[in-house]
Protein backbone atom coordinates (compact mmCIF):
# COMPACT_ATOMS: atom_id res chain seq x y z
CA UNK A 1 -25.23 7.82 6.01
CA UNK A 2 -27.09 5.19 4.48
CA UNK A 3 -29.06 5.26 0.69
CA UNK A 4 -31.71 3.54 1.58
CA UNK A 5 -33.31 1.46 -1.46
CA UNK A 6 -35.98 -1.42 -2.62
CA UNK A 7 -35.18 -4.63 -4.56
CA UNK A 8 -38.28 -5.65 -5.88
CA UNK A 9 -39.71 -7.92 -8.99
CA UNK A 10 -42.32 -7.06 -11.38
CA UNK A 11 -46.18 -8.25 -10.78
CA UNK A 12 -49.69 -8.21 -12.15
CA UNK A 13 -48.08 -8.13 -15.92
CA UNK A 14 -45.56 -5.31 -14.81
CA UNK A 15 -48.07 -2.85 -13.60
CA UNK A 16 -47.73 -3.70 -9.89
CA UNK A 17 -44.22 -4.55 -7.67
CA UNK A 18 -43.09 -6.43 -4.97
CA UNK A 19 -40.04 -5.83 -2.97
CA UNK A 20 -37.56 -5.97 0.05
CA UNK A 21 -35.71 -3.08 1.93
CA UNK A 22 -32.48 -2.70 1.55
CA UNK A 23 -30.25 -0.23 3.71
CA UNK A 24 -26.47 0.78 2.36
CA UNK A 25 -25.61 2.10 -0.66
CA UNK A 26 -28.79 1.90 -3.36
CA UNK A 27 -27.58 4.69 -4.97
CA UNK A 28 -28.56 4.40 -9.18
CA UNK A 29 -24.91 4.75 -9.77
CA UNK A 30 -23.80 2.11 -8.01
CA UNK A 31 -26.71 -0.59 -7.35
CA UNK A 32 -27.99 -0.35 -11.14
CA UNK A 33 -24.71 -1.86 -11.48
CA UNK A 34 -24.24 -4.63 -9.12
CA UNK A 35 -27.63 -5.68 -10.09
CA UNK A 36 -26.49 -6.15 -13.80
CA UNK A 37 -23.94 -7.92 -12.63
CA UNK A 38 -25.62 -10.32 -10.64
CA UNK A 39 -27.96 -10.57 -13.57
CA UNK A 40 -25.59 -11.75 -15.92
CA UNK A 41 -24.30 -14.34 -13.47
CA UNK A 42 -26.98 -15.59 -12.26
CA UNK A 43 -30.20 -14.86 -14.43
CA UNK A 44 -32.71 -12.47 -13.47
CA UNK A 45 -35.13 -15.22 -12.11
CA UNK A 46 -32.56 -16.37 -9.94
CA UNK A 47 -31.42 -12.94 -8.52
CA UNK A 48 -35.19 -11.69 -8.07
CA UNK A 49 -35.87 -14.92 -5.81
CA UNK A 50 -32.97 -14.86 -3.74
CA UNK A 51 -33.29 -11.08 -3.24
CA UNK A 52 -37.75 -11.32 -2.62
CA UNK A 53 -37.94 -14.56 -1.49
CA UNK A 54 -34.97 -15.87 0.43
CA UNK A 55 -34.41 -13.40 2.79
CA UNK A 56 -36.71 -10.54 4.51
CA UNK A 57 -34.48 -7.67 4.66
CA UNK A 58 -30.65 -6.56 3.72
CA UNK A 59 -28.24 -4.79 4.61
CA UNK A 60 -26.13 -4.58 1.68
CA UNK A 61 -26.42 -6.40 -1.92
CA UNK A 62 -22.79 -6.43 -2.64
CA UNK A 63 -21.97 -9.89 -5.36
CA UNK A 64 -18.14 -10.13 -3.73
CA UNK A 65 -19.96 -11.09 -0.33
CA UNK A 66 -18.26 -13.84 1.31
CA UNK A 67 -17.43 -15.55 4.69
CA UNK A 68 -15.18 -14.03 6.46
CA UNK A 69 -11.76 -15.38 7.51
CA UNK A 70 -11.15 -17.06 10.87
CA UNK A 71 -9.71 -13.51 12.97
CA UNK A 72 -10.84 -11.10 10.11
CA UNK A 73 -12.67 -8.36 10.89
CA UNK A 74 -15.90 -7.90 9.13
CA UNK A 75 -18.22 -4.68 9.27
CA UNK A 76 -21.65 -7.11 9.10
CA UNK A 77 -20.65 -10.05 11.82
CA UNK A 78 -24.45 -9.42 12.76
CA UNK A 79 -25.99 -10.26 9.49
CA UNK A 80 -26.22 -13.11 7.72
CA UNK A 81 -23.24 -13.70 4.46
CA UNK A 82 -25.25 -14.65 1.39
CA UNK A 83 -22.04 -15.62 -0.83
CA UNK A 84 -22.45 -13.51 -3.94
CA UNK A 85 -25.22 -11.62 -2.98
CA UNK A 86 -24.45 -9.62 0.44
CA UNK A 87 -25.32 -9.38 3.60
CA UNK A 88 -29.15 -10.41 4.96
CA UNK A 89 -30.40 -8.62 8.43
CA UNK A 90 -31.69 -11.62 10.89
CA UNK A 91 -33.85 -9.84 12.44
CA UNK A 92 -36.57 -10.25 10.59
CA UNK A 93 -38.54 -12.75 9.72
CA UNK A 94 -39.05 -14.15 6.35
CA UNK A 95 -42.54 -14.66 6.69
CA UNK A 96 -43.60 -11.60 8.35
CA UNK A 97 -45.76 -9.51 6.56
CA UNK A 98 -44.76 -6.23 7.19
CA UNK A 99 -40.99 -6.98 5.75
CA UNK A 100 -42.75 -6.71 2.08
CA UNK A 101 -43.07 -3.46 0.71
CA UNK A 102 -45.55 -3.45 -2.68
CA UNK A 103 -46.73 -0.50 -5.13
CA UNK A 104 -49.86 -0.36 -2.92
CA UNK A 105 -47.89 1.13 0.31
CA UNK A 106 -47.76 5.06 0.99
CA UNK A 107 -44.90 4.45 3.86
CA UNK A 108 -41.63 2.97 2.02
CA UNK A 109 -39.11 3.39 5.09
CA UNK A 110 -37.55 6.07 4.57
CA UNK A 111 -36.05 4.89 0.64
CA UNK A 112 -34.77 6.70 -1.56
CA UNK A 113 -35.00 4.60 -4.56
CA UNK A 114 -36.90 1.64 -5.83
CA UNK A 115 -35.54 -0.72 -8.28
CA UNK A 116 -37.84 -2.97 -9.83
CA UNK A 117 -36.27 -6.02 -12.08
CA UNK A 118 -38.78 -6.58 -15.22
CA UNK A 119 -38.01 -9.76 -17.39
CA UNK A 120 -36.58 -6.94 -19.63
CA UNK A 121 -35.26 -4.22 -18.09
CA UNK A 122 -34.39 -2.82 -14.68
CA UNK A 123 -36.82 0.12 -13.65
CA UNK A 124 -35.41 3.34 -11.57
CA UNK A 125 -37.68 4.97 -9.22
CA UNK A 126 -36.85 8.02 -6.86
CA UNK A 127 -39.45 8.03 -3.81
CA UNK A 128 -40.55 10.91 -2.93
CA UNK A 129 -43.49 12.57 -1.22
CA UNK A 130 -46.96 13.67 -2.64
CA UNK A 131 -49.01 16.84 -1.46
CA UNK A 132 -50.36 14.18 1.55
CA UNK A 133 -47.10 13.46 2.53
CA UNK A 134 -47.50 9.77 1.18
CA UNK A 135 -44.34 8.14 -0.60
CA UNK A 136 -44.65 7.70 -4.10
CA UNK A 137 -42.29 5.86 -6.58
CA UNK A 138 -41.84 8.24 -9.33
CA UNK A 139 -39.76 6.87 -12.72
CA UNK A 140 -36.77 7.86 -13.58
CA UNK A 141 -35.42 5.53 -15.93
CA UNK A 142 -35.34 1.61 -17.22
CA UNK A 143 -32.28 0.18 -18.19
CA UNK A 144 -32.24 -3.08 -20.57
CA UNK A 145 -30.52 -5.57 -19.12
CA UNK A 146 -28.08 -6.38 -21.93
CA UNK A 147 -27.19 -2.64 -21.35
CA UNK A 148 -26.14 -2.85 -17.55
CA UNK A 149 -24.92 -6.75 -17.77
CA UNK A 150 -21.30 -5.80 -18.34
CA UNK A 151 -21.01 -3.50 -15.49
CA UNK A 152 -18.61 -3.99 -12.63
CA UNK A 153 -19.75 -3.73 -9.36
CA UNK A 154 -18.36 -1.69 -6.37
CA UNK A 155 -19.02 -2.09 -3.26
């Protein structure tokens, strides 16, 4: 069953977020982890564009991502490998609209968590649902990035 999740940067001077869905394993446990890691290897400017900006939609962030072998079998032949960053869906498109999700939306997809990368800190949201039966993001916790950078990632 998947743990369905956002990867989203910071906006409007940290009040406000913009993000991308993302559909295995966004568990805190293990994606506050991989996301440190890709931090520290790639810079936090770096990781928040790639994840935002360069693809609509993913499967899995997973930083051991790679190509598969000629004859090996691979559980995500139908998405696209982004080496060191996981596995994009390609069916959707980059520029449609709907693929962003932003604080302003009461329907998240069915998430479970929100992680929002700050210059600073990661940000930990659980979504859950308000007496309307909107989705709301509501914090959890905000880990420094010097405090999650030395992490190991499991996918």
């Amino acid at each position: 069953m998947a743990t369905r999740g956002i990867v989203a940067h910071a906006t409007h001077g940290g009040n406000g977020w913009r993000g991308r869905y993302v559909h295995w394993d966004n568990y805190p446990q293990r994606i506050v982890g991989v996301l440190g890691e890709l931090v520290a290897r790639d810079g936090r400017v770096n990781v928040a564009h790639t994840l935002c900006y360069e693809h609509a939609s993913w499967s899995i962030i997973d930083p051991l991502a790679k190509p598969s072998e000629a004859g090996e079998p691979s559980l995500y032949e139908a998405h696209a490998c982004v080496t060191g960053y996981g596995y994009a869906h390609t069916d959707t498109s980059l520029y449609d609209p709907s693929a962003w999700f932003t604080n302003e939306d009461t329907e998240l997809a069915w998430c479970e968590w929100l992680y929002i990368i700050h210059d600073d800190r990661l940000e930990v949201r659980r979504i859950t649902k308000d007496e309307n039966g909107n989705d709301v993001a509501i914090f959890e916790k905000a880990h420094p990035w010097e405090s999650i950078a030395i992490q190991e990632a499991t996918a």
